[in-house]
Protein backbone atom coordinates (compact mmCIF):
# COMPACT_ATOMS: atom_id res chain seq x y z
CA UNK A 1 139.71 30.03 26.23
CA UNK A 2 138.68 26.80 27.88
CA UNK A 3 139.01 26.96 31.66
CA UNK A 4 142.16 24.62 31.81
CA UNK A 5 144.20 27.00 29.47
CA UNK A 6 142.76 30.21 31.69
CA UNK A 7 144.16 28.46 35.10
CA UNK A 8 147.34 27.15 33.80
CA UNK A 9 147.94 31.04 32.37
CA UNK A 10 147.46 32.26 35.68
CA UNK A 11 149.62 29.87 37.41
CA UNK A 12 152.19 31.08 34.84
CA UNK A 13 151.72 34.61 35.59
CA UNK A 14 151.70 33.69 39.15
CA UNK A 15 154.80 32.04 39.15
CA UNK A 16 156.08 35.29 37.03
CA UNK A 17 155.59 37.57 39.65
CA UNK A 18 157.39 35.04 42.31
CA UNK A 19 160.41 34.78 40.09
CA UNK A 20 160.38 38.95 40.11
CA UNK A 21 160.20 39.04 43.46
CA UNK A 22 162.95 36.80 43.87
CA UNK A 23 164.62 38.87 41.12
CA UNK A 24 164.54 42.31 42.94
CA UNK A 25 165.82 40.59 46.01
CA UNK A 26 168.54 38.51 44.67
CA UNK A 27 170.07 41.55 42.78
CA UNK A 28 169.30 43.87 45.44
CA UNK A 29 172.72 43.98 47.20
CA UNK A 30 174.36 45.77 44.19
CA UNK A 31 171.83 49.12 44.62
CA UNK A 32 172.72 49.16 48.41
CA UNK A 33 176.11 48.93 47.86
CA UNK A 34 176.26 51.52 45.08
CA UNK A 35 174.27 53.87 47.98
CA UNK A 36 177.01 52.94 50.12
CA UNK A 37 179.41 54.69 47.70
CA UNK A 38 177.06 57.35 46.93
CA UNK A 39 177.73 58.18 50.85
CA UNK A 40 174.73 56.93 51.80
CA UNK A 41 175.19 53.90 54.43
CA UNK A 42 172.55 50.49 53.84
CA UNK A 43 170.86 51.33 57.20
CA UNK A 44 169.91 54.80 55.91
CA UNK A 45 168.94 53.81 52.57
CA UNK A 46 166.95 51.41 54.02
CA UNK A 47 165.03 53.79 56.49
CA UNK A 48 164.94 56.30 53.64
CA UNK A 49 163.59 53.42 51.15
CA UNK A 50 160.75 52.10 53.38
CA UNK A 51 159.63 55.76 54.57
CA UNK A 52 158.99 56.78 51.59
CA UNK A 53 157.06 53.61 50.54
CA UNK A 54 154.97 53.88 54.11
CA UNK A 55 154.14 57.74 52.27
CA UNK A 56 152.93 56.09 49.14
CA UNK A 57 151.44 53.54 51.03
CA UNK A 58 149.40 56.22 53.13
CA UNK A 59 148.23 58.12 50.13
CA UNK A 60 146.62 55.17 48.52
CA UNK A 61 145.44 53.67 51.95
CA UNK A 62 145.59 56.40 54.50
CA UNK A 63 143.04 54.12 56.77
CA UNK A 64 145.43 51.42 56.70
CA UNK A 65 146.85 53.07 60.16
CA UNK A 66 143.94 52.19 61.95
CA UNK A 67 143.98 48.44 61.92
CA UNK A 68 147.86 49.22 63.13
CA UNK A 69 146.48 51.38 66.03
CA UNK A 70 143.31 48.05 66.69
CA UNK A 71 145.69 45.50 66.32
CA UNK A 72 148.95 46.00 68.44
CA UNK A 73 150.22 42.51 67.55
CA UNK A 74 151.46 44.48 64.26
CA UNK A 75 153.86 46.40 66.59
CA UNK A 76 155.40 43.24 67.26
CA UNK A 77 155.46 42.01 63.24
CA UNK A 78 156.77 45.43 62.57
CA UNK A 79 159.64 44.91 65.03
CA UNK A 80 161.05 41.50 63.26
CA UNK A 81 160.25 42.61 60.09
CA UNK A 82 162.75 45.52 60.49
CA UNK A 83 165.31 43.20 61.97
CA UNK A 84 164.67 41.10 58.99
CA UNK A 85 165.78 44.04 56.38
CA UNK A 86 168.63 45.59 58.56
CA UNK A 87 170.14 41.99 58.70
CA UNK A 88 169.82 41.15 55.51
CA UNK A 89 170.85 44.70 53.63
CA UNK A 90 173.51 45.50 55.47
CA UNK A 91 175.20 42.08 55.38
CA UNK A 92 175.10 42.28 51.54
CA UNK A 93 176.72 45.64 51.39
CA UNK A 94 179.39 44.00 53.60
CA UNK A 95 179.82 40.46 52.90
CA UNK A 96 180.08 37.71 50.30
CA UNK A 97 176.80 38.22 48.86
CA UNK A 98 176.39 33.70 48.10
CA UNK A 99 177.62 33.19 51.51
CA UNK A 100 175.78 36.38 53.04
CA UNK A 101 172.35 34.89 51.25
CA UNK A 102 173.11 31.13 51.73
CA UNK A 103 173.35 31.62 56.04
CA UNK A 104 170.12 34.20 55.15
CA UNK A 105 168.06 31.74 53.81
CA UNK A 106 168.48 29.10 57.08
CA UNK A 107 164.71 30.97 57.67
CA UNK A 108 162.70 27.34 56.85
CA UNK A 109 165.58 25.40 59.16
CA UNK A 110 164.75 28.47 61.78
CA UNK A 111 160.99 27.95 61.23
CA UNK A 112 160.90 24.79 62.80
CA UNK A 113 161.76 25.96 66.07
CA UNK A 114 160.19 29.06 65.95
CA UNK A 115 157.05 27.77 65.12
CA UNK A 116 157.62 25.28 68.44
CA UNK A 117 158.20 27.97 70.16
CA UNK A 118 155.58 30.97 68.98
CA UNK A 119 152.82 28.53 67.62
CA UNK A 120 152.58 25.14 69.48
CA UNK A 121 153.75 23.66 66.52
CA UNK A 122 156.09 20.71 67.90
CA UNK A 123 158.28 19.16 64.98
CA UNK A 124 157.83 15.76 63.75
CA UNK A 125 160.84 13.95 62.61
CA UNK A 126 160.69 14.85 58.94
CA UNK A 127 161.11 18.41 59.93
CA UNK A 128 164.00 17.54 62.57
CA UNK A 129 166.01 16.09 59.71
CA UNK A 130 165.57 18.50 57.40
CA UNK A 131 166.84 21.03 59.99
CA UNK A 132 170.14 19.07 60.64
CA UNK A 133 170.58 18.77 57.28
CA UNK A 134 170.44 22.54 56.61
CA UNK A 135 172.63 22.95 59.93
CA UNK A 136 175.29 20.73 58.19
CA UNK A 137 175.30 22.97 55.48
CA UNK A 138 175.95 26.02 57.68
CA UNK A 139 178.33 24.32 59.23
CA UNK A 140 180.19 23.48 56.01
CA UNK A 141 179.63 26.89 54.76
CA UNK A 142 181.17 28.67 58.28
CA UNK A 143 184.49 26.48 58.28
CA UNK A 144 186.64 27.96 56.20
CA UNK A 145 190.88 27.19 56.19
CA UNK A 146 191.37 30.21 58.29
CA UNK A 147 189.16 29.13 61.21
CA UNK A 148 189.95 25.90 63.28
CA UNK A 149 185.55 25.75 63.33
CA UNK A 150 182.93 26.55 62.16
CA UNK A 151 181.74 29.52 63.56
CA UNK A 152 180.49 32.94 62.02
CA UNK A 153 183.38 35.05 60.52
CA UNK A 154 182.49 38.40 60.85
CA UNK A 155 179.52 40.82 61.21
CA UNK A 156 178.62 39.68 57.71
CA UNK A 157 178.17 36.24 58.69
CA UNK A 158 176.03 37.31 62.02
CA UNK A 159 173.67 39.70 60.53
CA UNK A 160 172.79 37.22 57.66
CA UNK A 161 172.09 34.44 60.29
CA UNK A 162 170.08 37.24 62.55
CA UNK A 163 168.20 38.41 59.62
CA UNK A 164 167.32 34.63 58.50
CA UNK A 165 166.03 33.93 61.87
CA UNK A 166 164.01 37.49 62.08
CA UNK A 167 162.64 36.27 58.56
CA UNK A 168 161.30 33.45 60.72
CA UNK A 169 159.74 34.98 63.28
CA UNK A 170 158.43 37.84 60.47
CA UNK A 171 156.67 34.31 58.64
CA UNK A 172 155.19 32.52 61.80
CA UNK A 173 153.95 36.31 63.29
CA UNK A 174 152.31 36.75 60.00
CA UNK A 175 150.11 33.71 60.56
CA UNK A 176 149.53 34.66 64.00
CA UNK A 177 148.56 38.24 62.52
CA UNK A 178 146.26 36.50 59.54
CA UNK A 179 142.96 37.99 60.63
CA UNK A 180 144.69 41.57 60.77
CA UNK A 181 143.35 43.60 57.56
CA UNK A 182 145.98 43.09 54.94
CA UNK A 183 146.70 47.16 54.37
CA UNK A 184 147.10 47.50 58.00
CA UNK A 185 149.98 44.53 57.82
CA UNK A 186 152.06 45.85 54.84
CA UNK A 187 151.77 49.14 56.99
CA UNK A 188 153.44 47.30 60.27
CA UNK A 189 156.22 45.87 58.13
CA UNK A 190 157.22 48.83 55.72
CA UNK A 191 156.88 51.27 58.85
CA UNK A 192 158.43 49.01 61.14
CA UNK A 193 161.70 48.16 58.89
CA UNK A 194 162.03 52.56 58.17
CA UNK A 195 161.75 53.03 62.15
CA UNK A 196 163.91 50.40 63.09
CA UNK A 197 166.57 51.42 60.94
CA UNK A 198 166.54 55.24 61.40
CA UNK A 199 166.78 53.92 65.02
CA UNK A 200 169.64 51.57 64.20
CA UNK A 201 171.29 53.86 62.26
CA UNK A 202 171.14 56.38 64.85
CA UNK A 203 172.41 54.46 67.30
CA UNK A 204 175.77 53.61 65.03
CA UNK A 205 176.30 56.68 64.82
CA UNK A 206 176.73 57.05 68.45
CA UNK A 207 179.19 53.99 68.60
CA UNK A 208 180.98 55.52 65.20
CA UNK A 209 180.21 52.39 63.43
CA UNK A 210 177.79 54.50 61.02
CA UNK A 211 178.64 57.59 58.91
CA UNK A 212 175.90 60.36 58.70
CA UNK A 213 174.19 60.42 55.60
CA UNK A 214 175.75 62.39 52.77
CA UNK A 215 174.12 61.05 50.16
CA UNK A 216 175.53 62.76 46.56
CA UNK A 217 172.69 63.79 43.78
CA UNK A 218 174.43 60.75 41.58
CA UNK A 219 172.65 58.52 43.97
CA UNK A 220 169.48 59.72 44.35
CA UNK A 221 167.80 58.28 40.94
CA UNK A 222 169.32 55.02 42.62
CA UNK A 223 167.73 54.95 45.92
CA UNK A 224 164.06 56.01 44.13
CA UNK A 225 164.56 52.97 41.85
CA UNK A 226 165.11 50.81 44.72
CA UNK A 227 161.95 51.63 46.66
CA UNK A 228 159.53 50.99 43.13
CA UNK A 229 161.56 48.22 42.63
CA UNK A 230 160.68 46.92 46.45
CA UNK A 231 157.36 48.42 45.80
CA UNK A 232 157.01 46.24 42.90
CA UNK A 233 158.40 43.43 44.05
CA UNK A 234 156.17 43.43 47.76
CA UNK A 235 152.87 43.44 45.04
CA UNK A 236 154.06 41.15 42.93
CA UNK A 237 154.91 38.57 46.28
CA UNK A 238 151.12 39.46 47.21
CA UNK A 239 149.82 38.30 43.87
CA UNK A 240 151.83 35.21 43.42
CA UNK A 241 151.88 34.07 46.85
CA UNK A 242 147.78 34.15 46.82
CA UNK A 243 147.56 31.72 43.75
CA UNK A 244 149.85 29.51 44.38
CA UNK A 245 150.54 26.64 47.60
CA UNK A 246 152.56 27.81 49.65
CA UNK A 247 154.46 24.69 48.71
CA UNK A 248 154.95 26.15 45.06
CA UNK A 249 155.64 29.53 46.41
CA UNK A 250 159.09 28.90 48.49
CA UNK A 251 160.13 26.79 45.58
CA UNK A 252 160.02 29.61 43.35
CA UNK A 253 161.03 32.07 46.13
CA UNK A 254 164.88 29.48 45.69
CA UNK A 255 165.19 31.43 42.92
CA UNK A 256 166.88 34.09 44.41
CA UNK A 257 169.65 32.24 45.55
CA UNK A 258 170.34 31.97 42.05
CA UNK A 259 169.89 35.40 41.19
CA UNK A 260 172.16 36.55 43.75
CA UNK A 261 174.89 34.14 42.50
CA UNK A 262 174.54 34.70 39.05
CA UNK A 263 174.97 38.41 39.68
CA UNK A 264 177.53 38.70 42.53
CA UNK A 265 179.58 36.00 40.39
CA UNK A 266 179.58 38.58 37.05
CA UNK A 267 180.40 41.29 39.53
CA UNK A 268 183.18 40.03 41.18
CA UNK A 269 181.35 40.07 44.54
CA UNK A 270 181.13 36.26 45.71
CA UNK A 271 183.99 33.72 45.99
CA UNK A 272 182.79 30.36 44.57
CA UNK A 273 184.82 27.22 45.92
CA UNK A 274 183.54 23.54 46.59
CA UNK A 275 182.88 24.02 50.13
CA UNK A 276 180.71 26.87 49.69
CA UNK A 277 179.02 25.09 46.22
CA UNK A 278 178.50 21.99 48.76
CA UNK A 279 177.06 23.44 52.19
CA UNK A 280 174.85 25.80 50.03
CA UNK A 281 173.60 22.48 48.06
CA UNK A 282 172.62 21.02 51.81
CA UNK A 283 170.67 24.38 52.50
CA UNK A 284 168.89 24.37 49.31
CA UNK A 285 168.15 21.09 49.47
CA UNK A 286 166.50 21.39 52.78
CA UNK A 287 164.77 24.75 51.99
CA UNK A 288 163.74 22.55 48.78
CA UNK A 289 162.27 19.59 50.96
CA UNK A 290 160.37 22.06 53.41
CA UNK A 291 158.56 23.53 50.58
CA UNK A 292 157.26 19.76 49.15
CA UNK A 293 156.23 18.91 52.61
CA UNK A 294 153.03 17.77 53.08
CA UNK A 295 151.31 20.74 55.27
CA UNK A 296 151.07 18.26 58.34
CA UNK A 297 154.88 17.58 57.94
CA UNK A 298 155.89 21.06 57.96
């Protein structure tokens, strides 16, 4: 096969394991909430879900815990990255899943200040606009005819924003993590998001706002599908991301805005109307114009 034919194959597989990715995420609120109903609240399916993959994890790379121990900037990554997952999978469970994954994906609109903030990185005016033009999009999205503005409605609405801005720091604590051995990274973020939410879990408890878990033997083949699928889906990231720009990448990575839509629309779990077809448009279309920045612009 001549070498053009070989790379444009593996671009395509590439892009392949993006779009499952995207896939496992996008449709990933309907699992959780089955859990939920299977007695088993989001924030202890997702401790249970990432303990067990830090297990498998362990067996295949038990030294992986000793870059964790060398490098305690992973503490840190570990930290957002289970703020990340707590925000986002409980919001779904709870929420309009378009409107829960629309204020979720403000993370390129948060990057731009976090990266000001954490890396030095101070915006140019491409970047400025593109975050006021994702802002007006949240802003159309959060007014709705109940509320006299447009603020959050709901802990829905919060922990999607708080998990899109933990997504941030997660991305721009990665790069400040890049010479951390790759094993020892996964382990920080898998480990970090189980802690975190055993932790958070625990601590609704206390306040009542979280039932103990009860989960029934229905929903057991459920939750050990959901941690392969993340399993799966954290691999294939690895793969694609690596042979693609990262330009190509969060292009592809859009496509879970669809997925979610598509899905939550068949299942009766979104609410389509204009507003929210129009301020998720502005947020996609910012997301869209961070990604074909040139690297200097982003």
């Amino acid at each position: 096969m001549p070498g053009g034919e070989v790379k444009t194959a593996a671009n395509r597989l590439a892009v392949g394991a993006l779009v499952l990715n995207a896939l496992v995420w996008g449709v990933s609120w309907w699992p959780f909430r089955q859990l939920q109903d299977h007695g088993l609240h989001p924030l202890w399916a997702t401790a249970l879900m990432y303990l067990m993959i830090v297990a498998g994890l362990l067996a295949v790379q038990f030294k992986a815990w000793r870059g964790l121990a060398a490098h305690p900037q992973l503490w840190l990554l570990g930290l957002v990255a289970g703020m990340t997952n707590i925000g986002f999978n409980w919001a779904v469970t709870v929420g309009d899943v378009v409107r829960v994954v629309l204020l979720f994906y403000l993370m390129p609109a948060w990057s731009v200040l976090v990266a000001w903030w954490m890396l030095d990185e101070k915006p140019t005016v491409a970047s400025l606009l593109r975050l006021g033009l994702a802002m007006t999009g949240v802003l159309v999205v959060l007014k709705t005819p109940d509320s006299p503005w447009p603020v959050p409605q709901g802990a829905a609405d919060w922990l999607a924003i708080a998990g899109g801005f933990s997504f941030a720091l997660t991305n721009s604590m990665l790069r400040k993590c890049g010479n951390t051995p790759g094993g020892a990274r996964m382990l920080a973020m898998f480990g970090g998001s189980g802690v975190l939410a055993v932790v958070a879990a625990l601590l609704g408890m206390q306040w009542q706002a979280v039932p103990a878990p009860a989960l029934q033997a229905a929903g057991i083949p459920v939750l050990l599908g959901l941690a392969l699928a993340f399993m799966a889906s954290n691999a294939a990231l690895q793969y694609g991301a690596a042979r693609l720009a990262a330009g190509t990448t969060a292009i592809v990575m859009l496509t879970e805005i669809l997925f979610a839509s598509v899905s939550s629309a068949a299942l009766g779990a979104a609410e389509f109307t204009p507003r929210i077809v129009l301020g998720g448009s502005l947020i996609v279309l910012a997301a869209a114009l961070a990604a074909v920045a040139p690297s200097a612009d982003s």
